[in-house]
N, C-alpha and C. Protein backbone atom coordinates (compact mmCIF):
# COMPACT_ATOMS: atom_id res chain seq x y z
N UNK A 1 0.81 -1.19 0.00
CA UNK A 1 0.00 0.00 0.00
C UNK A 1 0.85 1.26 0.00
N UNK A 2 1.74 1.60 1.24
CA UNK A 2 2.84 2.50 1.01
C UNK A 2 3.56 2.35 -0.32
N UNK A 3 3.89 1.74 -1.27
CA UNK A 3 4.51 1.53 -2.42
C UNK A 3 3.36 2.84 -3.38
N UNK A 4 2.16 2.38 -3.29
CA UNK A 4 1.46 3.22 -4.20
C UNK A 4 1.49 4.00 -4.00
N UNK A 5 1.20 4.61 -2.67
CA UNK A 5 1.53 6.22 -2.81
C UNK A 5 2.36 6.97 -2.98
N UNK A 6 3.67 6.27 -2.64
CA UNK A 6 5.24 7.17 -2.84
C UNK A 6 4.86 6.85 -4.99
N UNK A 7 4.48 6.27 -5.26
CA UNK A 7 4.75 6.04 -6.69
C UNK A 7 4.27 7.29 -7.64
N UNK A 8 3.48 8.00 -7.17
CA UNK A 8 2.68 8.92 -8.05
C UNK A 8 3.97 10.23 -7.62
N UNK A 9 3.89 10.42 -6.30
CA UNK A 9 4.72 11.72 -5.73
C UNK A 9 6.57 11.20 -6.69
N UNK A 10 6.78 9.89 -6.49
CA UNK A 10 8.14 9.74 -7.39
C UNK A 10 7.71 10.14 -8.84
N UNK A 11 6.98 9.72 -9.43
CA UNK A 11 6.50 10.58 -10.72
C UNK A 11 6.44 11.79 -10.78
N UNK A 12 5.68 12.36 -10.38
CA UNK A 12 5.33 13.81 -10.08
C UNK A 12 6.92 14.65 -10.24
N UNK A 13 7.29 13.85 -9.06
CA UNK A 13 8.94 14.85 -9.16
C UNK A 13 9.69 14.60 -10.61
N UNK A 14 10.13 12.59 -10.84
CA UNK A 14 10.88 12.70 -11.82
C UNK A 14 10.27 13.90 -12.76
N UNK A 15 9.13 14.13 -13.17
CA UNK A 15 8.79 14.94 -14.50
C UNK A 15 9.06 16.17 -14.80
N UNK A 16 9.10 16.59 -12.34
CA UNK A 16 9.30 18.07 -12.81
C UNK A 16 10.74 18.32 -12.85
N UNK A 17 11.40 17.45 -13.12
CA UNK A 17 13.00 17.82 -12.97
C UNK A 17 13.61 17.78 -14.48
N UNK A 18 12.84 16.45 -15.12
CA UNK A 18 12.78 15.95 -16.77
C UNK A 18 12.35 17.36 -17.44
N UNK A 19 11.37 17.86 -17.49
CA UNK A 19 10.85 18.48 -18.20
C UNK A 19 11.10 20.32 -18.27
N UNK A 20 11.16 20.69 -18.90
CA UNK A 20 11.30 22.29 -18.88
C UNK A 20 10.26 22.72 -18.67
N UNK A 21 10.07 24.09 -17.56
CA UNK A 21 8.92 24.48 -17.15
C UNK A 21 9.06 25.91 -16.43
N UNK A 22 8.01 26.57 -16.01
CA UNK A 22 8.17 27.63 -15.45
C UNK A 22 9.68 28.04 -14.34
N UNK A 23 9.71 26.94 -13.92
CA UNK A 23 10.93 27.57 -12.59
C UNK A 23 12.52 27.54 -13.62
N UNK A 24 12.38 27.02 -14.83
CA UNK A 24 13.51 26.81 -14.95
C UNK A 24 13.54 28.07 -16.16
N UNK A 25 12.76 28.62 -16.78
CA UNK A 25 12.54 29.77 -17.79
C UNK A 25 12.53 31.48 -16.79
N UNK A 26 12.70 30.62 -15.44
CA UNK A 26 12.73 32.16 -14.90
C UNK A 26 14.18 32.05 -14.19
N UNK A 27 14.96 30.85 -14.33
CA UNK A 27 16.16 31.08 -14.08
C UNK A 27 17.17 31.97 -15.20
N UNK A 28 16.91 32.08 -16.06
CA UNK A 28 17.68 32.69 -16.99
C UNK A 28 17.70 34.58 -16.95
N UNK A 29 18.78 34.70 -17.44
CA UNK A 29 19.36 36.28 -16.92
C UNK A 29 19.07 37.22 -17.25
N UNK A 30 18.04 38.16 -16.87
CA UNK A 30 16.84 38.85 -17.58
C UNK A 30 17.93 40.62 -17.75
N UNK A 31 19.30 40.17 -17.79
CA UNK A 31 20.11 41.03 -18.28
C UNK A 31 21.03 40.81 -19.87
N UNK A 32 19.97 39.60 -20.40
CA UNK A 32 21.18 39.19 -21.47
C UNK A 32 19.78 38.84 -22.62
N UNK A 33 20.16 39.36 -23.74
CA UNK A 33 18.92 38.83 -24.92
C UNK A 33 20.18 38.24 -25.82
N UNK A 34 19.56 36.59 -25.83
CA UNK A 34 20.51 35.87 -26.98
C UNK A 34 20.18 35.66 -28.63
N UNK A 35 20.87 35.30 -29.20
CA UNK A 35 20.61 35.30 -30.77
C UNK A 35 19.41 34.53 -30.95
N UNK A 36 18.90 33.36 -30.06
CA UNK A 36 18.12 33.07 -30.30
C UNK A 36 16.37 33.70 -29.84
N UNK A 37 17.35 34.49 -28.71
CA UNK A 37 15.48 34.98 -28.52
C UNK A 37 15.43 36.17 -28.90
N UNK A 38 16.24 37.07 -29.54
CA UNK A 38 16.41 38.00 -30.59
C UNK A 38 15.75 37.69 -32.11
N UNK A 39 15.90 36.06 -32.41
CA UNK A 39 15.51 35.12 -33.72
C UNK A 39 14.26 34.69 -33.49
N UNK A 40 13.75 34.76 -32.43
CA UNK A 40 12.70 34.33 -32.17
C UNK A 40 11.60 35.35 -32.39
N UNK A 41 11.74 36.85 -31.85
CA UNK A 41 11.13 37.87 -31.75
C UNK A 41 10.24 38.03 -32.76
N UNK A 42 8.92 39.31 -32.86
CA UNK A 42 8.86 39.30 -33.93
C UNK A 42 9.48 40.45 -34.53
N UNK A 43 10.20 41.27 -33.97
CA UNK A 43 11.47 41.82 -34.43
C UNK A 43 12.39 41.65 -35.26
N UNK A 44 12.35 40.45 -35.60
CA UNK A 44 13.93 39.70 -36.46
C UNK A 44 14.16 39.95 -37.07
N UNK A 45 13.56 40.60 -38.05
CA UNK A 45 13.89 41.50 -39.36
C UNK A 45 14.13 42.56 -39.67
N UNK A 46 14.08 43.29 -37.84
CA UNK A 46 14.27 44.66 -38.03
C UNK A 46 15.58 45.26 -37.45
N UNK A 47 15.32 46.22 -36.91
CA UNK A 47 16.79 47.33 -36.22
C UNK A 47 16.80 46.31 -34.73
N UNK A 48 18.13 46.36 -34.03
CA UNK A 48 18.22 46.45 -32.91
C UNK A 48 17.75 46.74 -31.23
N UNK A 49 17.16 48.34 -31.69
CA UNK A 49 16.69 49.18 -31.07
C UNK A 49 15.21 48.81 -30.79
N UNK A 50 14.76 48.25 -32.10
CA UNK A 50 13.11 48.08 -32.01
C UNK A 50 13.12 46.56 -31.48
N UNK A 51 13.93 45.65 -31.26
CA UNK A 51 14.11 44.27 -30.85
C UNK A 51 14.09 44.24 -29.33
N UNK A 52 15.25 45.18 -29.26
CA UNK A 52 15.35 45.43 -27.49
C UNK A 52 14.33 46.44 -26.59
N UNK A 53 13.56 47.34 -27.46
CA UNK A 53 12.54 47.87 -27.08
C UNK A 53 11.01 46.62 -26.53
N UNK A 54 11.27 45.75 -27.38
CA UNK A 54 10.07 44.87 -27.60
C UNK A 54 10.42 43.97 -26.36
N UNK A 55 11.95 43.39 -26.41
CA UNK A 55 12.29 42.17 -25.24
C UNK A 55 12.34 42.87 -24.09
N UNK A 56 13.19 44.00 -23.66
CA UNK A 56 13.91 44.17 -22.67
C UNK A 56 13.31 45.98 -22.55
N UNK A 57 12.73 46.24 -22.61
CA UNK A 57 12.11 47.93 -22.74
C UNK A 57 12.84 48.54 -21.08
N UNK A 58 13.24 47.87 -20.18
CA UNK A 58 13.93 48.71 -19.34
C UNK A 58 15.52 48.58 -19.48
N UNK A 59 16.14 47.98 -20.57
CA UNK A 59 17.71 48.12 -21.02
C UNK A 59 18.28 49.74 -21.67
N UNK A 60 16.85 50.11 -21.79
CA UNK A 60 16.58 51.63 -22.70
C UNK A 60 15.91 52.83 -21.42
N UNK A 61 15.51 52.21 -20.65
CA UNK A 61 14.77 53.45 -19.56
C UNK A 61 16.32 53.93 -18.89
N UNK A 62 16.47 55.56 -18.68
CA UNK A 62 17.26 56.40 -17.90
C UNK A 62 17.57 55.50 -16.65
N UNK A 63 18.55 55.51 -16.08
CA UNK A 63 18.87 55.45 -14.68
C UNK A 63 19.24 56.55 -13.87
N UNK A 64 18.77 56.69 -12.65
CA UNK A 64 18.49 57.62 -12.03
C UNK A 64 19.88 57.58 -10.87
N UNK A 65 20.33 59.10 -11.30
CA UNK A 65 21.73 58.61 -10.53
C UNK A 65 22.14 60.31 -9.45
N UNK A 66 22.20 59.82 -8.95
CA UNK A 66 22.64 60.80 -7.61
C UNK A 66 23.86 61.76 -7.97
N UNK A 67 23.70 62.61 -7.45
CA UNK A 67 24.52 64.04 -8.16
C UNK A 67 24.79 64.75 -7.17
N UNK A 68 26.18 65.84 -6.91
CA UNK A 68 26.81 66.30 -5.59
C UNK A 68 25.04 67.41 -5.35
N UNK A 69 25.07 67.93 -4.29
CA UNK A 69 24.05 68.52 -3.91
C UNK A 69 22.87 67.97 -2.72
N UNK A 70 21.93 68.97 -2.64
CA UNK A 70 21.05 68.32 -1.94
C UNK A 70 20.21 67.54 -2.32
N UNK A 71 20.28 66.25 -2.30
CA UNK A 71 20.06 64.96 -2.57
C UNK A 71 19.81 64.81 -4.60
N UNK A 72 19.59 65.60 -5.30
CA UNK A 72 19.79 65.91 -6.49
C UNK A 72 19.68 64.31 -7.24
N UNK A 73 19.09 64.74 -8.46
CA UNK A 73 19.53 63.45 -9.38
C UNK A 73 19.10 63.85 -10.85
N UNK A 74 19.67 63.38 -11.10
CA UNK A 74 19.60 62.96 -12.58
C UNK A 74 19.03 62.09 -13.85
N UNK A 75 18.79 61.66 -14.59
CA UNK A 75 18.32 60.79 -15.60
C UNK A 75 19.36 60.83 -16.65
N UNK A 76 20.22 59.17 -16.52
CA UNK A 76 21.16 58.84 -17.54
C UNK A 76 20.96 57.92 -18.30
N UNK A 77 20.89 57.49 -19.60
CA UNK A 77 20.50 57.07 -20.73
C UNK A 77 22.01 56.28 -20.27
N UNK A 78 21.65 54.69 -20.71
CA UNK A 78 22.98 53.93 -21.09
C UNK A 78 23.43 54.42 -22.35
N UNK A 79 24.75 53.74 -22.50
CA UNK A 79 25.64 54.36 -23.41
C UNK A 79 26.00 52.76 -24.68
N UNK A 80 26.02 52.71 -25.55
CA UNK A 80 26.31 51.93 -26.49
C UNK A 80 27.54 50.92 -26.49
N UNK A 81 28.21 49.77 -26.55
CA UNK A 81 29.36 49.21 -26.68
C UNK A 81 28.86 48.52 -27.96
N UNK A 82 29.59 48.08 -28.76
CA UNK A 82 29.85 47.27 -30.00
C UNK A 82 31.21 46.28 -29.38
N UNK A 83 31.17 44.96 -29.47
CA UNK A 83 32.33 44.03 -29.46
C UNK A 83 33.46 45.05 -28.44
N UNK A 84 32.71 45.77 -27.49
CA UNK A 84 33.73 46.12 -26.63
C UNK A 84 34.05 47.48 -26.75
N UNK A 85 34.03 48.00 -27.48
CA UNK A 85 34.52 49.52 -28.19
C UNK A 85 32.88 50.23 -27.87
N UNK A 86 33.06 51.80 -27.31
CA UNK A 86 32.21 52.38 -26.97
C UNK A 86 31.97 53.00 -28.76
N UNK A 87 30.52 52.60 -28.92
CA UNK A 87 29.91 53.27 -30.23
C UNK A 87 29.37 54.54 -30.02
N UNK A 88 28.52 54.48 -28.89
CA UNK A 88 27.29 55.87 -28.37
C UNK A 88 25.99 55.73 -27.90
N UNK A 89 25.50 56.85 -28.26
CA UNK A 89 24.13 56.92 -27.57
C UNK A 89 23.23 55.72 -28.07
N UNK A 90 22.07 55.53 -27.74
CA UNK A 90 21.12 54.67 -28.09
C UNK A 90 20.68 54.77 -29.27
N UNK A 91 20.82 55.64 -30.29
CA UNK A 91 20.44 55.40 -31.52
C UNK A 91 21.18 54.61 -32.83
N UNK A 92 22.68 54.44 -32.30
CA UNK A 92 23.57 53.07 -32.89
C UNK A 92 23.01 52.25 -33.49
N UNK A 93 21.76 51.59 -32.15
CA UNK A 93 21.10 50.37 -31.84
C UNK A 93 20.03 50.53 -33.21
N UNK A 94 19.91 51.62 -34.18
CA UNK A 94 19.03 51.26 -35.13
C UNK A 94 19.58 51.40 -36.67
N UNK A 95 21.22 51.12 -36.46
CA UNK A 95 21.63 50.45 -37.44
C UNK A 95 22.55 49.48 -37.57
N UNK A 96 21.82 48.63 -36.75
CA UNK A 96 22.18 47.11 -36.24
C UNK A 96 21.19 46.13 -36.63
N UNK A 97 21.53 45.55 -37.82
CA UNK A 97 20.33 44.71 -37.55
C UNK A 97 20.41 43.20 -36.94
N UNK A 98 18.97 43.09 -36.61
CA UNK A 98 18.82 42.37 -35.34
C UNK A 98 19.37 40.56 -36.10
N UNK A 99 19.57 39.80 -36.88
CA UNK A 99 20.01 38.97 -37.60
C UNK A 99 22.05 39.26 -37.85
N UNK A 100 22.27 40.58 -37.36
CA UNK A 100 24.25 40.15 -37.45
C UNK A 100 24.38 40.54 -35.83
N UNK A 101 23.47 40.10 -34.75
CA UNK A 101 24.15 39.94 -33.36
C UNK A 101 23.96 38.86 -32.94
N UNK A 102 24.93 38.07 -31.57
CA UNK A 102 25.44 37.29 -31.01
C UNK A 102 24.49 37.05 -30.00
N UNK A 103 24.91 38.82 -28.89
CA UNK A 103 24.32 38.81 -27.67
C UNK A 103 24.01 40.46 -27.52
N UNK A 104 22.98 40.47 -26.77
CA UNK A 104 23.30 42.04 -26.01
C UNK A 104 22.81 41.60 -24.59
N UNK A 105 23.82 42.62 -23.98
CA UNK A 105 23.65 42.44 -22.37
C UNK A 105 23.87 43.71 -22.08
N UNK A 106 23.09 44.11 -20.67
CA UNK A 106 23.00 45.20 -20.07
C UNK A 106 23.44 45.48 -19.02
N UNK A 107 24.76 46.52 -18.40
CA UNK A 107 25.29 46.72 -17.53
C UNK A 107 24.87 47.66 -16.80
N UNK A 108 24.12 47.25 -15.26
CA UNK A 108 24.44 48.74 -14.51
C UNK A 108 25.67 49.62 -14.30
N UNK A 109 25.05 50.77 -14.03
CA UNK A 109 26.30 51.74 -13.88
C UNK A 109 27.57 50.97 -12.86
N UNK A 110 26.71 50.25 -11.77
CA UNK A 110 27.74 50.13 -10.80
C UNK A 110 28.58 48.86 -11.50
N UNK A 111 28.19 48.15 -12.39
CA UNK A 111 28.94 47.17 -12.93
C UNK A 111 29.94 47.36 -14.53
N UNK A 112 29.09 48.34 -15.02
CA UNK A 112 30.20 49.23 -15.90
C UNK A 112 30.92 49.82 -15.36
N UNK A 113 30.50 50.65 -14.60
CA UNK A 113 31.97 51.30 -13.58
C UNK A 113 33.24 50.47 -13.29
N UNK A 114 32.74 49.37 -13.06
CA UNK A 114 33.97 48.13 -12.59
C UNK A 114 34.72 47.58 -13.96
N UNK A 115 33.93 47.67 -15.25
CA UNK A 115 34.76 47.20 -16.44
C UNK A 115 35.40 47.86 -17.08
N UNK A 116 34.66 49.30 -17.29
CA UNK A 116 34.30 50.17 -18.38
C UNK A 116 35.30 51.63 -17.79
N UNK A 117 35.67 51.83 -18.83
CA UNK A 117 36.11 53.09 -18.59
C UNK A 117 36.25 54.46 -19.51
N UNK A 118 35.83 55.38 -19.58
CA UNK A 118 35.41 56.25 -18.65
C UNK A 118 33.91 55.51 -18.32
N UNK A 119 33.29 55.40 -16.75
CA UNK A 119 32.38 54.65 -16.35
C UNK A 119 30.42 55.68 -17.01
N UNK A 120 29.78 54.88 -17.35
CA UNK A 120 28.69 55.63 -17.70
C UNK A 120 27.59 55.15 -16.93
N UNK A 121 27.30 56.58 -16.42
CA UNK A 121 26.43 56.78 -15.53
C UNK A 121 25.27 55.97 -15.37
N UNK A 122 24.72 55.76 -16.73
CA UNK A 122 23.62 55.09 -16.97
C UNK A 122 23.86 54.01 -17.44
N UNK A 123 24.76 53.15 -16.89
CA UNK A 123 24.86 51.79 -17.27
C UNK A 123 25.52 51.80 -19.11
N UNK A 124 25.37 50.53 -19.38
CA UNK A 124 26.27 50.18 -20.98
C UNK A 124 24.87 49.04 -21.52
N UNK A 125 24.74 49.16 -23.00
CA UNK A 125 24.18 47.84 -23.79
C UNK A 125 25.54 47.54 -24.43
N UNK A 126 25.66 46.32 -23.70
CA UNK A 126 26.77 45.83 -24.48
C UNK A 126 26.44 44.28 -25.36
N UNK A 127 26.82 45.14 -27.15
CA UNK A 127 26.59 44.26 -28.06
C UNK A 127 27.48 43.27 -28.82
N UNK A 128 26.93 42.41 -29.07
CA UNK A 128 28.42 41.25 -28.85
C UNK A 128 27.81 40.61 -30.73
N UNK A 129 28.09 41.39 -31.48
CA UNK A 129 27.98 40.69 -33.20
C UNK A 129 28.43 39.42 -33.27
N UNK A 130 27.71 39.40 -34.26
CA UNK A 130 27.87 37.48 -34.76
C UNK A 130 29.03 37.45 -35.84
N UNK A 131 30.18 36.47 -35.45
CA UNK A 131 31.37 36.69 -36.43
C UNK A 131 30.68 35.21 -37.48
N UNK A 132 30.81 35.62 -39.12
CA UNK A 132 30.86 34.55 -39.84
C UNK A 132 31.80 33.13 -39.63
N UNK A 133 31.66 32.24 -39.67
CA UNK A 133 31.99 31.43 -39.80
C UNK A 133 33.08 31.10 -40.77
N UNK A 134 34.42 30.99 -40.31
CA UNK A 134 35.60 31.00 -42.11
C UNK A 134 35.12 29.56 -42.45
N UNK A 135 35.70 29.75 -44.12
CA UNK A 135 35.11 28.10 -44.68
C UNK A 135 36.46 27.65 -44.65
């Protein structure tokens, strides 16, 4: 009798460990859009800008950053990287199209600060192109 009941709960688990499912689609790094869910979008055919607007719409919102004064702040727009090299402002991103990138990932300020130099206030999109393949 004890046999039957552990049998359903041993099921139950093997499946949820087998199978892909909610807990494991929210483990992934809601700081990184990959080639494939860039390919996936219905974006794929277009600019950059309109891809990451659609996936990630707060990789593009100002960060709000503290300034000498009484308590003071600001609104800073991230700043552009290409393969590492600072490109610019956010409008780069719309002559990129979304089919020749790799990865884009998004740095807070406090974590560009640590890579990046001169550090930008408002964080970095950093875009990582897709190199061809030599034959």
């Amino acid at each position: 009798m004890k046999a039957f009941q552990f049998g359903p709960v041993a099921l139950l688990v093997t499946v949820a460990v087998v199978l892909p499912g909610p807990l494991q689609s929210q483990s992934r790094d809601r700081n990184v859009i990959t080639r494939a869910e860039l390919l996936k979008s219905p974006q794929a055919s277009g600019d950059l800008l309109e891809a990451i607007r659609s996936l990630r719409p707060n990789f593009l919102s100002p960060l709000s950053t503290r300034t000498q004064g009484a308590g003071a702040r600001t609104r800073e727009k991230p700043v552009v990287y290409i393969d590492g090299s600072l490109a610019g402002d956010l409008d780069v991103l719309k002559g990129i199209m979304v089919n020749n990138v790799e990865e884009v990932r998004f740095k807070s300020a406090t974590e560009a600060a640590i890579e990046l130099s001169p550090a930008p206030p408002g964080g970095a999109i950093m875009v990582k192109l897709r190199k061809e393949p030599r034959p």
